[in-house]
C-alpha atoms as a PDB file:
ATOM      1  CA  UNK A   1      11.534 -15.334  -1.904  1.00  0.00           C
ATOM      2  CA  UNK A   2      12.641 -19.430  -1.571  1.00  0.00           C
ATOM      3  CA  UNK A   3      16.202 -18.382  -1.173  1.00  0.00           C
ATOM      4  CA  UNK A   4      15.376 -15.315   1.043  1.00  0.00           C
ATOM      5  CA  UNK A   5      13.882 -17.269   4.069  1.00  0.00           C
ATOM      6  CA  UNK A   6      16.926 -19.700   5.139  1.00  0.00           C
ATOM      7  CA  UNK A   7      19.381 -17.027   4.522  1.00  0.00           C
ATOM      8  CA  UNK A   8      17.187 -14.698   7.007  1.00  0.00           C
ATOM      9  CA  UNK A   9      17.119 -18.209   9.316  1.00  0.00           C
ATOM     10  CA  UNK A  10      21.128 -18.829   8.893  1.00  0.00           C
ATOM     11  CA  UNK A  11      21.450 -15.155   9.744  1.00  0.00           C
ATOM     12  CA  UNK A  12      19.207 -15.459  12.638  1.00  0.00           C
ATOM     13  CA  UNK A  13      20.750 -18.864  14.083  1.00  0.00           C
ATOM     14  CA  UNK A  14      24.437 -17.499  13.630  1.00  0.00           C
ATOM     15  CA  UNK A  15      23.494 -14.380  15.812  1.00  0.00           C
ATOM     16  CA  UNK A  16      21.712 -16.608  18.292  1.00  0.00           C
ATOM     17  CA  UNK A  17      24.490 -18.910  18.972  1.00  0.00           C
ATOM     18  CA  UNK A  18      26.564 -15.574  19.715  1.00  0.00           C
ATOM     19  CA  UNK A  19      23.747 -13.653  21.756  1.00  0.00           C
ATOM     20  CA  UNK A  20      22.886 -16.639  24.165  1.00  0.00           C
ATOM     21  CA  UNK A  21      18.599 -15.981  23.001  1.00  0.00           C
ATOM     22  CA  UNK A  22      16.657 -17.246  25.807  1.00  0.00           C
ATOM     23  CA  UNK A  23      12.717 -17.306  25.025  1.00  0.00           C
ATOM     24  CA  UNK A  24       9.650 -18.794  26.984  1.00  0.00           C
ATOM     25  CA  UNK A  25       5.865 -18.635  26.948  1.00  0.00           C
ATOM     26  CA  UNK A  26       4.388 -16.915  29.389  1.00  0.00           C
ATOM     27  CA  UNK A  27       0.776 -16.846  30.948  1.00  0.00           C
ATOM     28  CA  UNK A  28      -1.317 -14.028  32.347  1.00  0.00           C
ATOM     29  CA  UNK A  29      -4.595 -12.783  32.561  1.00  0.00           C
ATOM     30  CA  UNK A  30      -6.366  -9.539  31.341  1.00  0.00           C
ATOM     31  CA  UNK A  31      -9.667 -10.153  33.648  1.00  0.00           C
ATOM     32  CA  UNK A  32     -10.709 -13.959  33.652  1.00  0.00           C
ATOM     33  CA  UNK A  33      -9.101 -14.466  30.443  1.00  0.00           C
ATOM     34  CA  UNK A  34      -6.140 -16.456  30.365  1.00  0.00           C
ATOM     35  CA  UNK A  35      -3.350 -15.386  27.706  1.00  0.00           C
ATOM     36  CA  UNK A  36      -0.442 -16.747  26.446  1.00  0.00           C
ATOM     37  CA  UNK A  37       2.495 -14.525  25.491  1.00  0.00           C
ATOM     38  CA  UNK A  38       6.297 -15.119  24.204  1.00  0.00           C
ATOM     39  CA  UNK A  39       9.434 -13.578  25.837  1.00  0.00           C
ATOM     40  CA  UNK A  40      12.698 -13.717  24.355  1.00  0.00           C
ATOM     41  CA  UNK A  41      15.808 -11.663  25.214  1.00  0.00           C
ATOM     42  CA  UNK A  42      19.781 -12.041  25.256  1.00  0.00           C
ATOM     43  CA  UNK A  43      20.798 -13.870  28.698  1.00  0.00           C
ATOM     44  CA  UNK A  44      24.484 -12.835  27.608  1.00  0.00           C
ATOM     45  CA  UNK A  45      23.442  -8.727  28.729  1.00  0.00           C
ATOM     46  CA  UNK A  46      23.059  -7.644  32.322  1.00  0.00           C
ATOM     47  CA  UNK A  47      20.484  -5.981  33.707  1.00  0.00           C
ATOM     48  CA  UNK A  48      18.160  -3.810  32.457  1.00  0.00           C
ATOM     49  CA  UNK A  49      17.392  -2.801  29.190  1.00  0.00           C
ATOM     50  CA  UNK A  50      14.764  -1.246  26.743  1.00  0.00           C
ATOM     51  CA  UNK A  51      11.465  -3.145  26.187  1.00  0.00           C
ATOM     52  CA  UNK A  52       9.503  -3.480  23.506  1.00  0.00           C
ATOM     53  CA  UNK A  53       6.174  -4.753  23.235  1.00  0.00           C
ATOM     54  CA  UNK A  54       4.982  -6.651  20.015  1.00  0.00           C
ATOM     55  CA  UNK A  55       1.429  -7.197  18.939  1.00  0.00           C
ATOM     56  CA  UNK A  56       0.624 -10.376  16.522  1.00  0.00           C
ATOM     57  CA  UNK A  57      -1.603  -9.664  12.927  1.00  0.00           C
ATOM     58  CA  UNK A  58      -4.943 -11.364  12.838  1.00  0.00           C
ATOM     59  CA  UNK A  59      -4.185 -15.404  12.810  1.00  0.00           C
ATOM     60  CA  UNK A  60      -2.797 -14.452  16.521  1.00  0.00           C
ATOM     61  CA  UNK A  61       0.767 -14.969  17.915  1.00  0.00           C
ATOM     62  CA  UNK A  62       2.326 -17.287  15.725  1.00  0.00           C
ATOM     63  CA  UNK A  63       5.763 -18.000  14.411  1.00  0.00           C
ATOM     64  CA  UNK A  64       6.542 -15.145  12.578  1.00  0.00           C
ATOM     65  CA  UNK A  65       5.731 -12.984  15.937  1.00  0.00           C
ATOM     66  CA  UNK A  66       7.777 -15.290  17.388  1.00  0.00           C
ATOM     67  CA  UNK A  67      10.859 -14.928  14.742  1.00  0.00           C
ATOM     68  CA  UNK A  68      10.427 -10.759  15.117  1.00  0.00           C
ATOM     69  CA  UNK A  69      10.813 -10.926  18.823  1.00  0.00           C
ATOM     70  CA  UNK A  70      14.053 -13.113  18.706  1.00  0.00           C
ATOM     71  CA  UNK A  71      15.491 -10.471  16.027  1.00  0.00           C
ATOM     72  CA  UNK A  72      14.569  -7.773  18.026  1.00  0.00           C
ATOM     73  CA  UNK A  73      15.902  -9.731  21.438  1.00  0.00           C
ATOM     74  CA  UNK A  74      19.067  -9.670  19.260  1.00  0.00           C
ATOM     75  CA  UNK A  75      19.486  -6.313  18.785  1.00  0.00           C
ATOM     76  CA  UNK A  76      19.667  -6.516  22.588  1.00  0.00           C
ATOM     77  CA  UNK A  77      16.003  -5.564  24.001  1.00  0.00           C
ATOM     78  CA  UNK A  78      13.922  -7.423  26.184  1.00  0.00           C
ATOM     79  CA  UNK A  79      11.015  -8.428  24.505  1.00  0.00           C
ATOM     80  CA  UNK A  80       7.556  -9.186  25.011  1.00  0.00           C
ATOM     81  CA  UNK A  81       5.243 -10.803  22.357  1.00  0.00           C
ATOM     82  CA  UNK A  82       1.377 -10.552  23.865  1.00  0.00           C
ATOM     83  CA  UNK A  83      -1.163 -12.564  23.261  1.00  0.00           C
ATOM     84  CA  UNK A  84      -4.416 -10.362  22.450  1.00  0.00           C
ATOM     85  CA  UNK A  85      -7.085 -13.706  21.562  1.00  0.00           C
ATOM     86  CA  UNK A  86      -6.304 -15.590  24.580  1.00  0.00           C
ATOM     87  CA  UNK A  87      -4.768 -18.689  25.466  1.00  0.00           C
ATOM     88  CA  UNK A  88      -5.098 -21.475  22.357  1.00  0.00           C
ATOM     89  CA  UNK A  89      -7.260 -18.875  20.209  1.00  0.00           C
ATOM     90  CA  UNK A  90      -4.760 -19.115  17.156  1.00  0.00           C
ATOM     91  CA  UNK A  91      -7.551 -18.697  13.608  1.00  0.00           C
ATOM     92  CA  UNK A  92      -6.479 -21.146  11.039  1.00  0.00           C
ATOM     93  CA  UNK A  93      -8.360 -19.689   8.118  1.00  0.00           C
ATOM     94  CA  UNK A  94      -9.011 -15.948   7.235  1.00  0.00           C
ATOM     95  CA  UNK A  95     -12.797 -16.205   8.172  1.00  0.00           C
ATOM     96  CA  UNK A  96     -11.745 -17.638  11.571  1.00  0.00           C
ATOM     97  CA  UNK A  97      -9.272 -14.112  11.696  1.00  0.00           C
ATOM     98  CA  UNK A  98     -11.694 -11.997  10.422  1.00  0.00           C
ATOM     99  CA  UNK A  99     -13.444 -13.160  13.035  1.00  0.00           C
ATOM    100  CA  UNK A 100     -11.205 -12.554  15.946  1.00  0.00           C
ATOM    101  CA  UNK A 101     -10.303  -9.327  14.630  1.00  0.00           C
ATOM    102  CA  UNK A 102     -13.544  -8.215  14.102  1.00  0.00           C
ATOM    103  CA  UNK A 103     -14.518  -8.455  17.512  1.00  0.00           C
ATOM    104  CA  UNK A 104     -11.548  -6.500  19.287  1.00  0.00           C
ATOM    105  CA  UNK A 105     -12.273  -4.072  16.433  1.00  0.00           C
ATOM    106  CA  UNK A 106     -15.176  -3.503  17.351  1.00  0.00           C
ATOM    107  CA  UNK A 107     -14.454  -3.058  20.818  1.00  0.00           C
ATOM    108  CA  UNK A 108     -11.787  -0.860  21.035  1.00  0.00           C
ATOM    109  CA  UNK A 109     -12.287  -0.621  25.021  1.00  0.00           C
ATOM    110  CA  UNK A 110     -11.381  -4.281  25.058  1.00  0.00           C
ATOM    111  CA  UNK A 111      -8.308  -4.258  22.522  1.00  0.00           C
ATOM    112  CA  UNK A 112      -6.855  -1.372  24.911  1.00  0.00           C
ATOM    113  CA  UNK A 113      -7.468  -3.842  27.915  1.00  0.00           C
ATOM    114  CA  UNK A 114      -5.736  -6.987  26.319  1.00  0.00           C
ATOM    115  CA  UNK A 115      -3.064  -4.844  24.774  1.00  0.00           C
ATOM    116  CA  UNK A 116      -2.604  -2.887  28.628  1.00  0.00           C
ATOM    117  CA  UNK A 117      -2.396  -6.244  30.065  1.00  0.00           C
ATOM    118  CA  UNK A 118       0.836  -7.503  27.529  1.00  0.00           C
ATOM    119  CA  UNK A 119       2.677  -4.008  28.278  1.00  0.00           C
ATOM    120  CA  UNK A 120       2.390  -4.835  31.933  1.00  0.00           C
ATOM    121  CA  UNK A 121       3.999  -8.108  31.944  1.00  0.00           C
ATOM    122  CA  UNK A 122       6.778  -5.928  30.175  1.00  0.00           C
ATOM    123  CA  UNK A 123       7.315  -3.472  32.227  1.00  0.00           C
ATOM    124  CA  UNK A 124       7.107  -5.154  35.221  1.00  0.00           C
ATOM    125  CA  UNK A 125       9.963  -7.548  34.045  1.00  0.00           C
ATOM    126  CA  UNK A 126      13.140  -7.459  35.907  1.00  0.00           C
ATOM    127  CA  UNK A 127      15.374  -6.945  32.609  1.00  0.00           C
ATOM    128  CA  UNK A 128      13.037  -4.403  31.535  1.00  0.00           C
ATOM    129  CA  UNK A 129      14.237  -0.299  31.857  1.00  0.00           C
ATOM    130  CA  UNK A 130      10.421   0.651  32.432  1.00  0.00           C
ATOM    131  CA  UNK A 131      11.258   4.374  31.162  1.00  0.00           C
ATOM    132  CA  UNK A 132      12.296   2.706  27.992  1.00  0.00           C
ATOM    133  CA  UNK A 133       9.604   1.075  26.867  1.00  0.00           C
ATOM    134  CA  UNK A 134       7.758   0.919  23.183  1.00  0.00           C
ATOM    135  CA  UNK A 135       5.214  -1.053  21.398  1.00  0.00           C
ATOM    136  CA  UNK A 136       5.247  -2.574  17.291  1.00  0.00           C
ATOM    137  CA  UNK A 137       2.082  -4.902  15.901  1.00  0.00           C
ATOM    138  CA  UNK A 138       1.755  -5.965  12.693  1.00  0.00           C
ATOM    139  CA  UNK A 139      -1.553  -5.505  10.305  1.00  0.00           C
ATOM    140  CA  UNK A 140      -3.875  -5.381  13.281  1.00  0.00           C
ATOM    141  CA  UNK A 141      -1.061  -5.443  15.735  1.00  0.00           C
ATOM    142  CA  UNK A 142      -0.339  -1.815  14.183  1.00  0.00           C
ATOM    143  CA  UNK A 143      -3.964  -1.188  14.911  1.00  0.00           C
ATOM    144  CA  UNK A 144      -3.522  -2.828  18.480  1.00  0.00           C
ATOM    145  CA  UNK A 145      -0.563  -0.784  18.954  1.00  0.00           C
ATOM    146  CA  UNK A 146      -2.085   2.776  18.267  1.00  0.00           C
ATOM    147  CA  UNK A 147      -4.459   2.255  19.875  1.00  0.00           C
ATOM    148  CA  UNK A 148      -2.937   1.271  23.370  1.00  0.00           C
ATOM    149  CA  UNK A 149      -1.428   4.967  22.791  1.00  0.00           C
ATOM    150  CA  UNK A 150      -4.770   6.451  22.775  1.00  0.00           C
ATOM    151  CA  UNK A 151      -5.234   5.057  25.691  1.00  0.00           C
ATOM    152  CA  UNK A 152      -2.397   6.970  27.345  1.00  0.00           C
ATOM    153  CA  UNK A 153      -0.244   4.144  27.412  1.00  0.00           C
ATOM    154  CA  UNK A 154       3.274   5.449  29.415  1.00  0.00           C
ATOM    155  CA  UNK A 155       5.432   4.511  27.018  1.00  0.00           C
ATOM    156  CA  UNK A 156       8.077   5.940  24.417  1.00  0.00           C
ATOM    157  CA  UNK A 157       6.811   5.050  20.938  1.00  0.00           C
ATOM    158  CA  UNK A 158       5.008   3.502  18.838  1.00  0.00           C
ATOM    159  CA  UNK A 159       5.290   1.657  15.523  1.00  0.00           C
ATOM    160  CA  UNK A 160       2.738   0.025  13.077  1.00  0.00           C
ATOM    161  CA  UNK A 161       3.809  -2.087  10.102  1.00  0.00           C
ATOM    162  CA  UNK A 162       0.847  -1.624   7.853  1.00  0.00           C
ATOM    163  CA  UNK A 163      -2.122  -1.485  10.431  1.00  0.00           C
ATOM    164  CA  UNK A 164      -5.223  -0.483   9.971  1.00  0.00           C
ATOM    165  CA  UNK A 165      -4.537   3.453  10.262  1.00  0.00           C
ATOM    166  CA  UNK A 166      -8.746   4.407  10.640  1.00  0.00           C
ATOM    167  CA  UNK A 167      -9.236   6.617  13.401  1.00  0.00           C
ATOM    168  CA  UNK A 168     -12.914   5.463  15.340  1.00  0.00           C
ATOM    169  CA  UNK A 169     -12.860   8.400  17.813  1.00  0.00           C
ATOM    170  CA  UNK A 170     -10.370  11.090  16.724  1.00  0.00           C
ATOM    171  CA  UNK A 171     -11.024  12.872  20.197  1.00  0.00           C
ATOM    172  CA  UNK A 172      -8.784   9.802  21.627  1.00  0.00           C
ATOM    173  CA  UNK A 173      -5.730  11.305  20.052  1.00  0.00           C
ATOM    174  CA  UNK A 174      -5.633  13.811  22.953  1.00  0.00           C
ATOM    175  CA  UNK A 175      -4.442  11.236  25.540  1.00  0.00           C
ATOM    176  CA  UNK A 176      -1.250  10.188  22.942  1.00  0.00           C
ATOM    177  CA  UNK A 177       1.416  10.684  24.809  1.00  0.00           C
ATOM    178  CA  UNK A 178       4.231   9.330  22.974  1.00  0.00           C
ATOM    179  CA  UNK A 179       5.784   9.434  19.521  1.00  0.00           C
ATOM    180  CA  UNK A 180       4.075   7.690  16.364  1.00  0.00           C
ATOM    181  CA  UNK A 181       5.376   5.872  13.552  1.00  0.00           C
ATOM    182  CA  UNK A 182       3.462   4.329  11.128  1.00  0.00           C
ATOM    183  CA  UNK A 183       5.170   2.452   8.343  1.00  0.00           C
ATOM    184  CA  UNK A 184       2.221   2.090   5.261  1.00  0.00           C
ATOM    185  CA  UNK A 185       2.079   0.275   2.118  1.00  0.00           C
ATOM    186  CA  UNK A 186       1.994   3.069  -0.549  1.00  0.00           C
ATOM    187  CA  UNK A 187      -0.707   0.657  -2.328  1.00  0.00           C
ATOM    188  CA  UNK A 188      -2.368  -0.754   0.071  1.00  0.00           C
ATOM    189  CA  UNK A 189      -6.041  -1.539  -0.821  1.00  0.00           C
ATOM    190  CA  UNK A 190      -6.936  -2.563   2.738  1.00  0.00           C
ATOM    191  CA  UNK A 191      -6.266   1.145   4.312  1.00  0.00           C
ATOM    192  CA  UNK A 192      -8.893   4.172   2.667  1.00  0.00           C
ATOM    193  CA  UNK A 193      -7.629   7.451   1.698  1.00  0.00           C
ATOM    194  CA  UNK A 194     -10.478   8.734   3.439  1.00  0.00           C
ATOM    195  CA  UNK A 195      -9.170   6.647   6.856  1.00  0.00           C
ATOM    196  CA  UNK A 196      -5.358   7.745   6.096  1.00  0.00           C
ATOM    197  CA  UNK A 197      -6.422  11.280   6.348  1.00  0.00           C
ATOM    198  CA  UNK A 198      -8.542  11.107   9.293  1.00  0.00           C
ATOM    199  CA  UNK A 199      -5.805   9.448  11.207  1.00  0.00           C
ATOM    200  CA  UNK A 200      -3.459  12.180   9.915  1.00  0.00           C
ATOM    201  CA  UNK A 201      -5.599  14.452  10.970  1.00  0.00           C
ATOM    202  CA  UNK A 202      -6.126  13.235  14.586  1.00  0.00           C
ATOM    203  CA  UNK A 203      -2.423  13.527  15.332  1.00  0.00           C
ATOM    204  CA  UNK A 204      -1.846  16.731  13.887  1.00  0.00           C
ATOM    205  CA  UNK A 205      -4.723  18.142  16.098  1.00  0.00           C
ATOM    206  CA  UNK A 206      -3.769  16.521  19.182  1.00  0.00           C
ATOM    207  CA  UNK A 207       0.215  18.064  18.233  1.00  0.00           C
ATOM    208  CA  UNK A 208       1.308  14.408  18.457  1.00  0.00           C
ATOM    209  CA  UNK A 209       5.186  13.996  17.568  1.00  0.00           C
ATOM    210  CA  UNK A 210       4.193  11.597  14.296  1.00  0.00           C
ATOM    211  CA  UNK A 211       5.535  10.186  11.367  1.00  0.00           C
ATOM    212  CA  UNK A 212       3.928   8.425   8.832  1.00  0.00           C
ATOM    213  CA  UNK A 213       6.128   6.619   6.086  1.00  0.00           C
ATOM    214  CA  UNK A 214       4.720   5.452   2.365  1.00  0.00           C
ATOM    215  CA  UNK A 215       6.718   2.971   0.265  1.00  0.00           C
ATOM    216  CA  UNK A 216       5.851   2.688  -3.321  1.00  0.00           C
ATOM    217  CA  UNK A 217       4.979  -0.920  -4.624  1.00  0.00           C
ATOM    218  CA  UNK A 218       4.343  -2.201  -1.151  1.00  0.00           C
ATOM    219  CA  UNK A 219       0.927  -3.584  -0.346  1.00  0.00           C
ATOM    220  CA  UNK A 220      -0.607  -5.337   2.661  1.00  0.00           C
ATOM    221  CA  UNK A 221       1.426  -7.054   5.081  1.00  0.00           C
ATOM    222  CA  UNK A 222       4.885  -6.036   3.132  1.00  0.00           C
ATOM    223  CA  UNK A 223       6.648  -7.382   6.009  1.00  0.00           C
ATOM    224  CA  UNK A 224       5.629 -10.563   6.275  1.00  0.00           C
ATOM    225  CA  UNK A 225       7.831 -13.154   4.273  1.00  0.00           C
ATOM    226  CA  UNK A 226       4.371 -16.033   4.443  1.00  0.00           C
ATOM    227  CA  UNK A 227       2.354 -13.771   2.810  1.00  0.00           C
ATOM    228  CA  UNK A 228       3.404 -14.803  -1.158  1.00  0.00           C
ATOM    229  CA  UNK A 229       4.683 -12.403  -3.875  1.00  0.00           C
ATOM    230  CA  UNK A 230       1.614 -11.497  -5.756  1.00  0.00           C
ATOM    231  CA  UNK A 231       0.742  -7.771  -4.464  1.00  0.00           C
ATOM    232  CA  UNK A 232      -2.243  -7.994  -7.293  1.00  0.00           C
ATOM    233  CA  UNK A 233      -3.913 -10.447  -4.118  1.00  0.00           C
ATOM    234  CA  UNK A 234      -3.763  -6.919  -2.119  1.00  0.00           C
ATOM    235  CA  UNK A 235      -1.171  -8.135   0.063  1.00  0.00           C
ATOM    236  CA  UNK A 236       2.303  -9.735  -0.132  1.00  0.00           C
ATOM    237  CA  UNK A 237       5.699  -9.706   0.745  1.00  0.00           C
ATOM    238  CA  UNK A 238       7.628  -6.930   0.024  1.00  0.00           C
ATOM    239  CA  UNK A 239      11.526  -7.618   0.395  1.00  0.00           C
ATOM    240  CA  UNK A 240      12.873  -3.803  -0.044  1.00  0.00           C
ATOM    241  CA  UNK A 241       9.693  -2.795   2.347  1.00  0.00           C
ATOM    242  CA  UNK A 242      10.745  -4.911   4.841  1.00  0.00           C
ATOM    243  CA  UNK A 243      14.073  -4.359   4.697  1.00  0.00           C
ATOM    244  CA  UNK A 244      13.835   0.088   4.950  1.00  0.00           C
ATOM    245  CA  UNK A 245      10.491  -0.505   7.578  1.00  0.00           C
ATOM    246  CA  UNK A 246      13.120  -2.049   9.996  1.00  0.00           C
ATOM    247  CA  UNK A 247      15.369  -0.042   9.316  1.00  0.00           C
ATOM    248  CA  UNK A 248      13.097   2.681  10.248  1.00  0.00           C
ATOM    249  CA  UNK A 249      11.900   1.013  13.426  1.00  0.00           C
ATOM    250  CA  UNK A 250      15.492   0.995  14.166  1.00  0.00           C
ATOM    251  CA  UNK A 251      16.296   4.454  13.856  1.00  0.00           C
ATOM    252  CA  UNK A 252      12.943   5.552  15.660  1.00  0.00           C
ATOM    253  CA  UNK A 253      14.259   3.303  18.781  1.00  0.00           C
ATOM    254  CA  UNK A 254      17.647   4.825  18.602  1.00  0.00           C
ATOM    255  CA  UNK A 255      15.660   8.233  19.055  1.00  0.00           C
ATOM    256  CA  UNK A 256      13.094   7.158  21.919  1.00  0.00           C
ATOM    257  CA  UNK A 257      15.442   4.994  23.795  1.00  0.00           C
ATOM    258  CA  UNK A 258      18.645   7.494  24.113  1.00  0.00           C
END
């Protein structure tokens, strides 16, 4: 795990140097609220390319949103990382996130509206293809991200990396209007069999194009390399997770964006 992370950041700053990664914050609104996004993409490309959305997990947009959306501006996307808690809201402590989350949770009106809001600084980007657009979120990004495709988001895709798969108001999968992929922690204590099937469920009735991948071993935020190595703690980094998850996302953008 020590040795993974500066071989992942030698990696990272070698392809940089080559792909010219220009990134910036950026502020908008959704209503009154003021948010504060990230934007990174290759300045080295011209013109217009596909755009992909990503939505933070529940301590808000930090640096590991950051880090995904400079990969991903590397693989030669523009990318926008949105900012669902508003401008400075960044939790410090899980009961601060639980917090936060709990609220947009609980609204799901208002998660649709913040996540809306992030997509449309995307789209309406000058480097961005709008009829190649997706979205990813991480852990209640995933969440964030399914549901701004029940609100019949136009967009290409979706992808959650072990979100919270519940499905509040399986009716809403009717207005889906894209293709799912959900990328789940085979042993994840945090997601109910009982919500795993109801979310199955609600795309299969609503003949969404879906797929929903398990890997074995993998708990709770698999993907992300600050979240330790003990998966008896319900959630930790999972290096062979991480690894076949992108690799997924990958091939699921290769698909959507042709």
């Amino acid at each position: 795990m020590k040795l993974l992370i500066p071989i992942l950041l030698t990696l990272g700053a070698a392809l940089t140097a080559q792909a010219q990664i220009h990134t910036e914050a950026v502020e908008y609104k959704q209503g009154d609220t003021v948010l504060e996004g990230y934007l990174a993409y290759d300045a080295s490309i011209k013109g217009q390319r596909p755009g992909v959305l990503i939505v933070h997990q529940w301590k808000g947009l930090t640096d590991y949103e950051k880090k995904r959306a400079e990969m991903l501006a590397q693989l030669g996307y523009n990318v926008f990382a949105a900012d669902i808690y508003g401008k400075g809201i960044r939790p410090q402590s899980s009961q601060e996130a639980g917090a936060q989350a709990g609220k947009f949770k609980n609204n799901r009106d208002l998660l649709r509206a913040r996540a809306q809001a992030g997509l449309a600084v995307l789209q309406k980007h000058e480097l961005t293809d709008p009829k190649r657009v997706a979205a990813i979120g991480y852990c209640f990004g995933g969440t964030t991200v399914i549901e701004l495709a029940r609100s019949g988001a136009d967009i290409a895709g979706v992808v959650s990396f072990h979100g919270g798969l519940d499905s509040p108001h399986p009716e809403d999968g009717k207005h889906i209007k894209c293709k799912v992929l959900a990328l789940h922690g085979a042993d994840d204590p945090h997601v109910s069999a009982k919500d795993l099937a109801a979310f199955e469920d609600e795309l299969r009735q609503a003949k969404v194009d879906w797929q929903l991948v398990k890997y074995g071993g993998a708990v709770h935020s698999f993907t992300d390399w600050n979240a330790g190595n003990n998966p008896a703690q319900g959630a930790a980094y999972n290096e062979k997770a991480d690894r076949r998850s992108w690799e997924a996302m990958k091939q699921f953008f290769a698909e959507i964006f042709k």
